[in-house]
PDB file of N, CA and C in Angstrom:
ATOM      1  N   UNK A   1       0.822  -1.193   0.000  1.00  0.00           N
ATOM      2  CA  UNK A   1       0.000   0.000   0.000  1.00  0.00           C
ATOM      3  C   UNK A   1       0.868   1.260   0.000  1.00  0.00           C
ATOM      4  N   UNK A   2       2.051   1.464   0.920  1.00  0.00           N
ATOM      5  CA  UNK A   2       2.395   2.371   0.784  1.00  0.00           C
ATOM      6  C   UNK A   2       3.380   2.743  -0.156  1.00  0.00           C
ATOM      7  N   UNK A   3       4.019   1.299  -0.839  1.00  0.00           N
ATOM      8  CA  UNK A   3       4.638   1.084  -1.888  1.00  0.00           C
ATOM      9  C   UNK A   3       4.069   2.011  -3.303  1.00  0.00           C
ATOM     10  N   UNK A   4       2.387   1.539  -2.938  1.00  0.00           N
ATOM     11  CA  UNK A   4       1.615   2.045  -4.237  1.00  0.00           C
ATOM     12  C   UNK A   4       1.577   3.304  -4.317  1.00  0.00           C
ATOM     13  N   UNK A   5       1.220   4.292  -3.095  1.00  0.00           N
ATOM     14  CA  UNK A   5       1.088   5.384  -3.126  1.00  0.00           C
ATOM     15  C   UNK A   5       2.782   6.677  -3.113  1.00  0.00           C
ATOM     16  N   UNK A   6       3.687   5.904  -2.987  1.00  0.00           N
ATOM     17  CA  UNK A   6       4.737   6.309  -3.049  1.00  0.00           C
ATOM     18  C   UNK A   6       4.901   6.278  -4.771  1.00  0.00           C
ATOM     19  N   UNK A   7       4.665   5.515  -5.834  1.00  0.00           N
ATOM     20  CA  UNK A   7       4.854   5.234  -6.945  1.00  0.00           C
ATOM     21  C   UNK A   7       4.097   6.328  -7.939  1.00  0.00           C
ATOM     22  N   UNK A   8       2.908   6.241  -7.087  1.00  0.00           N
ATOM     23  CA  UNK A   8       1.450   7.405  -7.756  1.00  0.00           C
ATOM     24  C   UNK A   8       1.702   8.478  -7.336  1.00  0.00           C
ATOM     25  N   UNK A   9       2.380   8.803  -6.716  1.00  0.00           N
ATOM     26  CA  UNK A   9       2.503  10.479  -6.421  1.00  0.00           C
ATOM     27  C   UNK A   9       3.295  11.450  -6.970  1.00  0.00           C
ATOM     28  N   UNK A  10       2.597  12.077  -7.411  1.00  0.00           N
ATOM     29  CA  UNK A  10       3.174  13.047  -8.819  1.00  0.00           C
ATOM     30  C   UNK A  10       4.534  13.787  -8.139  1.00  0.00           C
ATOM     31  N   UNK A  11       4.624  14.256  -6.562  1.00  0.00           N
ATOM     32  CA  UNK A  11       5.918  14.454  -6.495  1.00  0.00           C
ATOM     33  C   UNK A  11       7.311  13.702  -6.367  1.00  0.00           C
ATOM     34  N   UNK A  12       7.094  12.196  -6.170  1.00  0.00           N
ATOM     35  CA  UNK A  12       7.394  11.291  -6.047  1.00  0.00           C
ATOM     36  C   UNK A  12       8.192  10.872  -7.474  1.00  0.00           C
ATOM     37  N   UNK A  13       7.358  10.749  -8.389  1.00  0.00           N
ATOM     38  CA  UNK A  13       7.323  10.730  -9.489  1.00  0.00           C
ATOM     39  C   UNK A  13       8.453  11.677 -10.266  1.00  0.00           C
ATOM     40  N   UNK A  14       8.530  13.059 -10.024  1.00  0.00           N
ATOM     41  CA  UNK A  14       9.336  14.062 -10.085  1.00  0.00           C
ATOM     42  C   UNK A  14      10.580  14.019  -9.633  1.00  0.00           C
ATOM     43  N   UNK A  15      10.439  13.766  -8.693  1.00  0.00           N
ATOM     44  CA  UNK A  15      12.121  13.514  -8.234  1.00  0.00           C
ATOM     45  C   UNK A  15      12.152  12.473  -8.455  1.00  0.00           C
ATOM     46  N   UNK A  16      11.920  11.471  -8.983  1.00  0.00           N
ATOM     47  CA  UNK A  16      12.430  10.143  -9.422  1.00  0.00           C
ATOM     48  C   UNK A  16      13.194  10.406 -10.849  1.00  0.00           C
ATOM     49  N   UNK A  17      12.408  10.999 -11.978  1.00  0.00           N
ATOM     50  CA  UNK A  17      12.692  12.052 -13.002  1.00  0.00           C
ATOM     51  C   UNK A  17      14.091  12.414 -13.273  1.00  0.00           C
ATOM     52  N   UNK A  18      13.933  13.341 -12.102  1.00  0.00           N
ATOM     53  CA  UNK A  18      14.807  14.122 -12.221  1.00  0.00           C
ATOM     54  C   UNK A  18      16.446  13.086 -11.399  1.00  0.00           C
ATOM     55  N   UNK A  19      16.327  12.778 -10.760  1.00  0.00           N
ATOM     56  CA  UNK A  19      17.379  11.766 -10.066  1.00  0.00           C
ATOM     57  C   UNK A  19      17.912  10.865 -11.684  1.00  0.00           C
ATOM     58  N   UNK A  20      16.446  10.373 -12.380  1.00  0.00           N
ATOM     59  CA  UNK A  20      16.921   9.306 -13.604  1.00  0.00           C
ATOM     60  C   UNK A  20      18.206  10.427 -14.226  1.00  0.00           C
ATOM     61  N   UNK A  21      17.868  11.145 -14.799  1.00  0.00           N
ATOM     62  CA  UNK A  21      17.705  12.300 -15.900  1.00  0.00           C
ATOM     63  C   UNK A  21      19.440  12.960 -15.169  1.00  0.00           C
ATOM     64  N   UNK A  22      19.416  12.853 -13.883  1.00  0.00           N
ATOM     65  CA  UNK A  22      20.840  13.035 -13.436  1.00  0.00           C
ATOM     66  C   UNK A  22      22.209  12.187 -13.668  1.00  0.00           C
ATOM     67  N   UNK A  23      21.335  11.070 -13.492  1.00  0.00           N
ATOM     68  CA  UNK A  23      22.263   9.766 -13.213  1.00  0.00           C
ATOM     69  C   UNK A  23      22.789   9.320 -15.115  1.00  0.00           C
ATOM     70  N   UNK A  24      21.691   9.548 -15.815  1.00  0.00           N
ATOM     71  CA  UNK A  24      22.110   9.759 -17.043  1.00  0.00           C
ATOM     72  C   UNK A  24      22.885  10.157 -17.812  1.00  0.00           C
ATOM     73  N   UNK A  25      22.763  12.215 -17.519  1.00  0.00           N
ATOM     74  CA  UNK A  25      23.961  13.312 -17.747  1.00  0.00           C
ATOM     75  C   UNK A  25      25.064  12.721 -16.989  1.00  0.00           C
ATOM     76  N   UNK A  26      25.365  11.821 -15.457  1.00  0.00           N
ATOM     77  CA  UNK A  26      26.494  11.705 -15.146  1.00  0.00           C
ATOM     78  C   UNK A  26      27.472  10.461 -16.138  1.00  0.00           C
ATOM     79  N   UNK A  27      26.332   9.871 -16.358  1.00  0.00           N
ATOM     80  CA  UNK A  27      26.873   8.664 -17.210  1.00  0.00           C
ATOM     81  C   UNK A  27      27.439   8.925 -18.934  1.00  0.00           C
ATOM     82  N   UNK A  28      26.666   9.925 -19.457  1.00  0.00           N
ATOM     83  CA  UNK A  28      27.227  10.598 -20.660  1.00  0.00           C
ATOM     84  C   UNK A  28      28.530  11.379 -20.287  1.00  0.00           C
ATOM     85  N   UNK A  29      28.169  11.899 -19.301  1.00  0.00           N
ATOM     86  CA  UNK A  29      29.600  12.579 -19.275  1.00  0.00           C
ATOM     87  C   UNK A  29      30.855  12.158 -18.815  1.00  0.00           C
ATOM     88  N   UNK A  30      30.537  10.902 -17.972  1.00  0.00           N
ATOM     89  CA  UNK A  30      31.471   9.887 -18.018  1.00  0.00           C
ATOM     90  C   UNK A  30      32.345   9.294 -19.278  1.00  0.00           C
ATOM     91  N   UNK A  31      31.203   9.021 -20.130  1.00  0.00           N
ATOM     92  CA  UNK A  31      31.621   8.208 -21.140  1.00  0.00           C
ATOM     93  C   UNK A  31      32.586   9.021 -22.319  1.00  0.00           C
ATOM     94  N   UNK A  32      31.955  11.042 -22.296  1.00  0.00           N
ATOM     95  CA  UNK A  32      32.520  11.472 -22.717  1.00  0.00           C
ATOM     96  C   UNK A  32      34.033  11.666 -22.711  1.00  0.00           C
ATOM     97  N   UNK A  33      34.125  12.354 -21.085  1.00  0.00           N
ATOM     98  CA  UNK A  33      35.316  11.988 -20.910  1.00  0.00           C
ATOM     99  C   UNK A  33      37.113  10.785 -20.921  1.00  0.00           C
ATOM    100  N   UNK A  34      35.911   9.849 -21.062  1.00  0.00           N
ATOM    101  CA  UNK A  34      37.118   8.494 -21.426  1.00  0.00           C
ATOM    102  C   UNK A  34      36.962   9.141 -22.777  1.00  0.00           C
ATOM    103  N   UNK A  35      36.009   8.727 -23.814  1.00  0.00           N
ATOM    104  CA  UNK A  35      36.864   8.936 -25.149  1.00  0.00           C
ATOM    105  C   UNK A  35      37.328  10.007 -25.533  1.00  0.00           C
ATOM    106  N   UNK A  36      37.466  11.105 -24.677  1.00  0.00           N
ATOM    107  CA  UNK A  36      38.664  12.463 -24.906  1.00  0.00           C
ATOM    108  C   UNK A  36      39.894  11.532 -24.510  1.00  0.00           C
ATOM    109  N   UNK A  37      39.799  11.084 -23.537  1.00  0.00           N
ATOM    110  CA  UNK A  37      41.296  10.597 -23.127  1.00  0.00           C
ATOM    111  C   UNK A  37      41.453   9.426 -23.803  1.00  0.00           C
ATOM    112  N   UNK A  38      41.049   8.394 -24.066  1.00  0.00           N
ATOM    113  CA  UNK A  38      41.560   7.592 -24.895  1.00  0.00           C
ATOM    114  C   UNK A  38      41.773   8.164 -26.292  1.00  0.00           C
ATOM    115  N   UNK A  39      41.207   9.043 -27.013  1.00  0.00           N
ATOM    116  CA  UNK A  39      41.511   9.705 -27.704  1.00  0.00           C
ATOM    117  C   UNK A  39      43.197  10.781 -28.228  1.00  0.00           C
ATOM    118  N   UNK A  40      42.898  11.610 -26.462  1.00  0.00           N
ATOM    119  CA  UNK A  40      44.451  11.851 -26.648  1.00  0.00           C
ATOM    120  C   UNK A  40      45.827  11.150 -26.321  1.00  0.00           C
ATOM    121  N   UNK A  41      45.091  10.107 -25.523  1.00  0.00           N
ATOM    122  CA  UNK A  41      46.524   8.809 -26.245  1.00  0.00           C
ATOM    123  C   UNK A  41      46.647   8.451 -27.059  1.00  0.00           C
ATOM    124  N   UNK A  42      45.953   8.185 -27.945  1.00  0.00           N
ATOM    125  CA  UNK A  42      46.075   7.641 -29.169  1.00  0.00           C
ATOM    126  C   UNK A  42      46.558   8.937 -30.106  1.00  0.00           C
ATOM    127  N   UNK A  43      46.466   9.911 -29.771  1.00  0.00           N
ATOM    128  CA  UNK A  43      47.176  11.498 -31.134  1.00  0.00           C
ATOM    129  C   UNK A  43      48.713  11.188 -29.918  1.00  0.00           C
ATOM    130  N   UNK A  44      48.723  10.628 -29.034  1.00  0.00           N
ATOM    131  CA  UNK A  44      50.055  11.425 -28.326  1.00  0.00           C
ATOM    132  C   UNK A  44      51.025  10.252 -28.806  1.00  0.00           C
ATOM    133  N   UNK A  45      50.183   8.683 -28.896  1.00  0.00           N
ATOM    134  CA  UNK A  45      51.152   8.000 -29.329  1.00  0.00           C
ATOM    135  C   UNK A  45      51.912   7.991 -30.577  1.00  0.00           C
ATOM    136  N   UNK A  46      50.830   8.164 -31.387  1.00  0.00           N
ATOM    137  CA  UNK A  46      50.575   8.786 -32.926  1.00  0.00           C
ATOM    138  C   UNK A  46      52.059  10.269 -33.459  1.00  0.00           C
ATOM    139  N   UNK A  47      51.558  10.737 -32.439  1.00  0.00           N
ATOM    140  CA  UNK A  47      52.668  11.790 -32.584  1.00  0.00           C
ATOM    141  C   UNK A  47      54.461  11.147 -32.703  1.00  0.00           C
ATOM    142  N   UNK A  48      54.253  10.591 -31.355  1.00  0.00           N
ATOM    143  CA  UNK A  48      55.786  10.143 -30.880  1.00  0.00           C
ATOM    144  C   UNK A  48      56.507   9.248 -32.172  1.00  0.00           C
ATOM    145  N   UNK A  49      55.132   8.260 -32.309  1.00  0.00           N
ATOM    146  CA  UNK A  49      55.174   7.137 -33.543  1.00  0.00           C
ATOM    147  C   UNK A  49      55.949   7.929 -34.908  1.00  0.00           C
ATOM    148  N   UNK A  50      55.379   9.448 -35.206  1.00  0.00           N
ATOM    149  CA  UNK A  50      56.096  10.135 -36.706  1.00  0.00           C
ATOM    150  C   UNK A  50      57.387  10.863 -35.946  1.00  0.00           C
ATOM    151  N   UNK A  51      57.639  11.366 -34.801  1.00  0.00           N
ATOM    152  CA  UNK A  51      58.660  12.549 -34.632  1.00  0.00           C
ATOM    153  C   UNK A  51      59.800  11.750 -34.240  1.00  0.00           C
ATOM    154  N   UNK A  52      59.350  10.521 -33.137  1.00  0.00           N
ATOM    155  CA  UNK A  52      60.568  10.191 -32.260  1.00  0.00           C
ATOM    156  C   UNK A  52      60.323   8.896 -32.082  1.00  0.00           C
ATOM    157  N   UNK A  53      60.269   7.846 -33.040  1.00  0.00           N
ATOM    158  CA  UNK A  53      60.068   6.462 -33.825  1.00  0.00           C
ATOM    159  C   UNK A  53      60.665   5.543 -32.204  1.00  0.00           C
ATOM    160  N   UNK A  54      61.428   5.886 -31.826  1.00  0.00           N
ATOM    161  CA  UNK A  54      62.507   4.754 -30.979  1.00  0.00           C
ATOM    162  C   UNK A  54      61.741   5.006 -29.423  1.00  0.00           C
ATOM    163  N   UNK A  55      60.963   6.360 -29.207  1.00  0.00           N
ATOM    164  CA  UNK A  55      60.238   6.097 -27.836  1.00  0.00           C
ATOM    165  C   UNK A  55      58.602   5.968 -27.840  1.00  0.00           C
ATOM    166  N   UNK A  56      57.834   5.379 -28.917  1.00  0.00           N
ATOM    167  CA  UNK A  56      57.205   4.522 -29.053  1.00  0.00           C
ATOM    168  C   UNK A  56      56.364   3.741 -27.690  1.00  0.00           C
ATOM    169  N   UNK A  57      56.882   2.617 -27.015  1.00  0.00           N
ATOM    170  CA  UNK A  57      56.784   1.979 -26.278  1.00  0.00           C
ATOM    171  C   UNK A  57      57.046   2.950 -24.763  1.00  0.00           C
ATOM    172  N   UNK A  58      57.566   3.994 -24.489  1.00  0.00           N
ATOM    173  CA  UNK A  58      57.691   4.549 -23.310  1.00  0.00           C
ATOM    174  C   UNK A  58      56.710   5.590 -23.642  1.00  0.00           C
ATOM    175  N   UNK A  59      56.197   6.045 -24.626  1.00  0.00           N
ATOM    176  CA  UNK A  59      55.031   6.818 -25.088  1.00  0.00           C
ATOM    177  C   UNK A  59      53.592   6.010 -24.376  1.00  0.00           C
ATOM    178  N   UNK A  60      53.879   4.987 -25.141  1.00  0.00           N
ATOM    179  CA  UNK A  60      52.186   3.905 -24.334  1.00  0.00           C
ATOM    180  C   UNK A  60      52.560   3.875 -23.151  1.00  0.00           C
ATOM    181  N   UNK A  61      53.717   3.670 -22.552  1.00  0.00           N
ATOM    182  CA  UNK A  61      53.523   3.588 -20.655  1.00  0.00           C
ATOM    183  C   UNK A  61      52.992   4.632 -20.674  1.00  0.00           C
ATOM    184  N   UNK A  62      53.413   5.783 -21.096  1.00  0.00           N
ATOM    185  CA  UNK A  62      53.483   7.201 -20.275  1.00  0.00           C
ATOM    186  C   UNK A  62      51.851   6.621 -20.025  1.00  0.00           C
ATOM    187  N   UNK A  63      51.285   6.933 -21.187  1.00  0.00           N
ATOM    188  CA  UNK A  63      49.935   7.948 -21.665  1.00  0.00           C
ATOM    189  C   UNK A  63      49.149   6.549 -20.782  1.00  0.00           C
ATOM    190  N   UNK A  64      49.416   5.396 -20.293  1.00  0.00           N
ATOM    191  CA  UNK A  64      48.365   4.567 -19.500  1.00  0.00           C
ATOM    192  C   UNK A  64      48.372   5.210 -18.267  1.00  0.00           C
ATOM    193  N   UNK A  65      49.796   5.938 -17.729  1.00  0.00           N
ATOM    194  CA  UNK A  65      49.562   6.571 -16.172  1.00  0.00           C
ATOM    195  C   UNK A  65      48.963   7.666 -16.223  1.00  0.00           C
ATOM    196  N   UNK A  66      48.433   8.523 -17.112  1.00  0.00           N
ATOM    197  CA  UNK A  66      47.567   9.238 -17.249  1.00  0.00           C
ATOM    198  C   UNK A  66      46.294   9.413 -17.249  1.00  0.00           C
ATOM    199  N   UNK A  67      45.839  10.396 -16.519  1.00  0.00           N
ATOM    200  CA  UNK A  67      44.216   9.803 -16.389  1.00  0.00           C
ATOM    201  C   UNK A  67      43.332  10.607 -16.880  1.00  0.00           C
ATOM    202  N   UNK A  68      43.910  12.011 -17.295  1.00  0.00           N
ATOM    203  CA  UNK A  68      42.877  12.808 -17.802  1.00  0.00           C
ATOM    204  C   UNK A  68      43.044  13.890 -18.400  1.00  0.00           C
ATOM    205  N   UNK A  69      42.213  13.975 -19.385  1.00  0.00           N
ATOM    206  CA  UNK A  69      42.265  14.964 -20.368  1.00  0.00           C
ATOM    207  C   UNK A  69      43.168  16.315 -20.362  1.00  0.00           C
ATOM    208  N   UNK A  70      43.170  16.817 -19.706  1.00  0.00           N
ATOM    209  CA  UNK A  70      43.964  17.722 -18.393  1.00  0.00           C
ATOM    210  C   UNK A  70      45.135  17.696 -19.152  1.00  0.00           C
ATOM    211  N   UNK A  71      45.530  16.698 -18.316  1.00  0.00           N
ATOM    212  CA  UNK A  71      47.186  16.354 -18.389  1.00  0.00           C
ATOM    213  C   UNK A  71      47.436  15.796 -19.640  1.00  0.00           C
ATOM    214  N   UNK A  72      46.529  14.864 -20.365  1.00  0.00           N
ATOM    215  CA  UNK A  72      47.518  14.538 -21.772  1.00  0.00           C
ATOM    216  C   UNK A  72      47.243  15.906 -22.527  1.00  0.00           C
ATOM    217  N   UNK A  73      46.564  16.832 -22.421  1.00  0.00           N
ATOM    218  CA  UNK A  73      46.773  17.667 -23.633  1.00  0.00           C
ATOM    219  C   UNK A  73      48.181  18.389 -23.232  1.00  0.00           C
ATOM    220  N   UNK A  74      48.441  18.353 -21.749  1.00  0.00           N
ATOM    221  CA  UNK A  74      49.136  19.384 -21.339  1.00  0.00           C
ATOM    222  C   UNK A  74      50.925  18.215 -21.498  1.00  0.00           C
ATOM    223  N   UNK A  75      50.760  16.820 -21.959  1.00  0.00           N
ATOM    224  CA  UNK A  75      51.896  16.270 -22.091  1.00  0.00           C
ATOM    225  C   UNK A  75      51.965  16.304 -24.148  1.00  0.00           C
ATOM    226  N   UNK A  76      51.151  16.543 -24.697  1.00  0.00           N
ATOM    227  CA  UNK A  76      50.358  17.026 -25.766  1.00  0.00           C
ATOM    228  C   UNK A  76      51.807  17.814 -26.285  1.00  0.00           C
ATOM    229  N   UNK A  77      51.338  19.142 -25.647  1.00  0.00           N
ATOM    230  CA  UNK A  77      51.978  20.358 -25.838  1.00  0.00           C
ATOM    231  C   UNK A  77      53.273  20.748 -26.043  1.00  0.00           C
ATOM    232  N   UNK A  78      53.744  20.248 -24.542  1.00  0.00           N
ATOM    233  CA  UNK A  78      54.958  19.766 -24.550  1.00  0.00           C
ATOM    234  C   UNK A  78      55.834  18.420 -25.401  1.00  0.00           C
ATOM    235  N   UNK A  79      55.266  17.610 -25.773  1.00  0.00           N
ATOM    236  CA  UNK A  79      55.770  17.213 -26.610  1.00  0.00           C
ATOM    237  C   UNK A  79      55.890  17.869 -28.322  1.00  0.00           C
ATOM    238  N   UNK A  80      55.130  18.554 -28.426  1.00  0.00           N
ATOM    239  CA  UNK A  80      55.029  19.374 -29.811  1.00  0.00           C
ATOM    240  C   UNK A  80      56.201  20.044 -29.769  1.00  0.00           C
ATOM    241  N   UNK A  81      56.587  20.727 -28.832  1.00  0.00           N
ATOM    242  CA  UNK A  81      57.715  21.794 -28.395  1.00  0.00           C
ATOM    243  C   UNK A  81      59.152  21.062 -28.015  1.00  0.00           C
ATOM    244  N   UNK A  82      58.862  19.668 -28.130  1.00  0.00           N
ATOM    245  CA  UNK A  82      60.485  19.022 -27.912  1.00  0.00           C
ATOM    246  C   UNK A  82      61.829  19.106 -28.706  1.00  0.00           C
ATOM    247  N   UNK A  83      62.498  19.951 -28.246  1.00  0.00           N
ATOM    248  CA  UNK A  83      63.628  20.268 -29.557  1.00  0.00           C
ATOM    249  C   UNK A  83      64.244  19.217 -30.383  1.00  0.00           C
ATOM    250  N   UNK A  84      64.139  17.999 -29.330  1.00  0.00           N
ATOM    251  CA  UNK A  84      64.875  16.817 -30.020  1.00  0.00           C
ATOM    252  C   UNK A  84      64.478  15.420 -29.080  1.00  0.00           C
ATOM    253  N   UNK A  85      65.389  14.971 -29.295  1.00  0.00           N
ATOM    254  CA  UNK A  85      64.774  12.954 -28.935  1.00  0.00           C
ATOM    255  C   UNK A  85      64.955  13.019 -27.182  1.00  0.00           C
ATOM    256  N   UNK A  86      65.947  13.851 -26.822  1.00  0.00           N
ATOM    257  CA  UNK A  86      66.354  13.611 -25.041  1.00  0.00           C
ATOM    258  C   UNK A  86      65.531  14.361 -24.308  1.00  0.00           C
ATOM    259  N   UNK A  87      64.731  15.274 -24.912  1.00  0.00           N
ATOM    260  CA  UNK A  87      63.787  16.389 -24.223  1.00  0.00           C
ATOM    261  C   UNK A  87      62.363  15.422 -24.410  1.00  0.00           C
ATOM    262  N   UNK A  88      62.331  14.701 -25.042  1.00  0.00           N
ATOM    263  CA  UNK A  88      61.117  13.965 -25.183  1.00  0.00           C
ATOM    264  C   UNK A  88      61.003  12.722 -24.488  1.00  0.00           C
ATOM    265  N   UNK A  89      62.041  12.403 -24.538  1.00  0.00           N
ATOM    266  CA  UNK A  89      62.600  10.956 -23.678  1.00  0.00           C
ATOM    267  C   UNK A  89      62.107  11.427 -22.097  1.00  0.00           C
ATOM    268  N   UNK A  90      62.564  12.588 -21.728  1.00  0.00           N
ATOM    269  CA  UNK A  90      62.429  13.207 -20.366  1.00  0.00           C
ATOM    270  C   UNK A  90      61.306  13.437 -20.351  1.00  0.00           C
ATOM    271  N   UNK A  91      60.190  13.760 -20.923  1.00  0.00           N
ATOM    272  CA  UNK A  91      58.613  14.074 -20.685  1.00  0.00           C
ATOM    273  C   UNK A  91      58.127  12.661 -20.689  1.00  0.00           C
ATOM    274  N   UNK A  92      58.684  12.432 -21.061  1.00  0.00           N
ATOM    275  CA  UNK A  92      57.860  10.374 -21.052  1.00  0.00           C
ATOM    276  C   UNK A  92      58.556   9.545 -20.039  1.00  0.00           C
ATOM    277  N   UNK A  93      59.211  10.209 -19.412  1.00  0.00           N
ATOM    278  CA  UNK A  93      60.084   9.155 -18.066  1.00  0.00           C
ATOM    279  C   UNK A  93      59.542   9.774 -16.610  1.00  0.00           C
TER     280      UNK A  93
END
């Protein structure tokens, strides 16, 4: 009974709504966020793969201890700006 009337009640109802409708946006924006970041591992490995062929494999460690968008754009950057192979070696160690 009180099950029923908890179910039928239009405010009840409303914040149920709105709780769904939350839990939703949190879950899209979850999901968004991984594929930014799996995303910018994959341009950061991509990168290393054409500029600096031989750190490759310390490129994929890096970018797995990374967790967020944040920081790979900001290891991103800095790698764009690496004068050469030992300045890049050092952003990935």
């Amino acid at each position: 009974m009180y099950d029923d009337l908890m179910e039928k009640d239009p405010k009840m109802i409303r914040i149920r709504a709105e709780s769904e409708a939350k839990g939703e946006a949190k879950g899209e924006a979850k999901g968004e966020t991984k594929g930014r970041t799996q995303e910018l591992r994959m341009t950061i490995v991509a990168f290393v793969q054409v500029r600096f062929p031989t750190l490759v494999e310390l490129a994929n460690q890096k970018v797995k201890h990374v967790s967020t968008p944040d920081e790979l754009r900001h290891l991103f950057q800095q790698l764009l700006h690496a004068a050469d192979e030992d300045v890049a070696r050092s952003l990935l160690t």
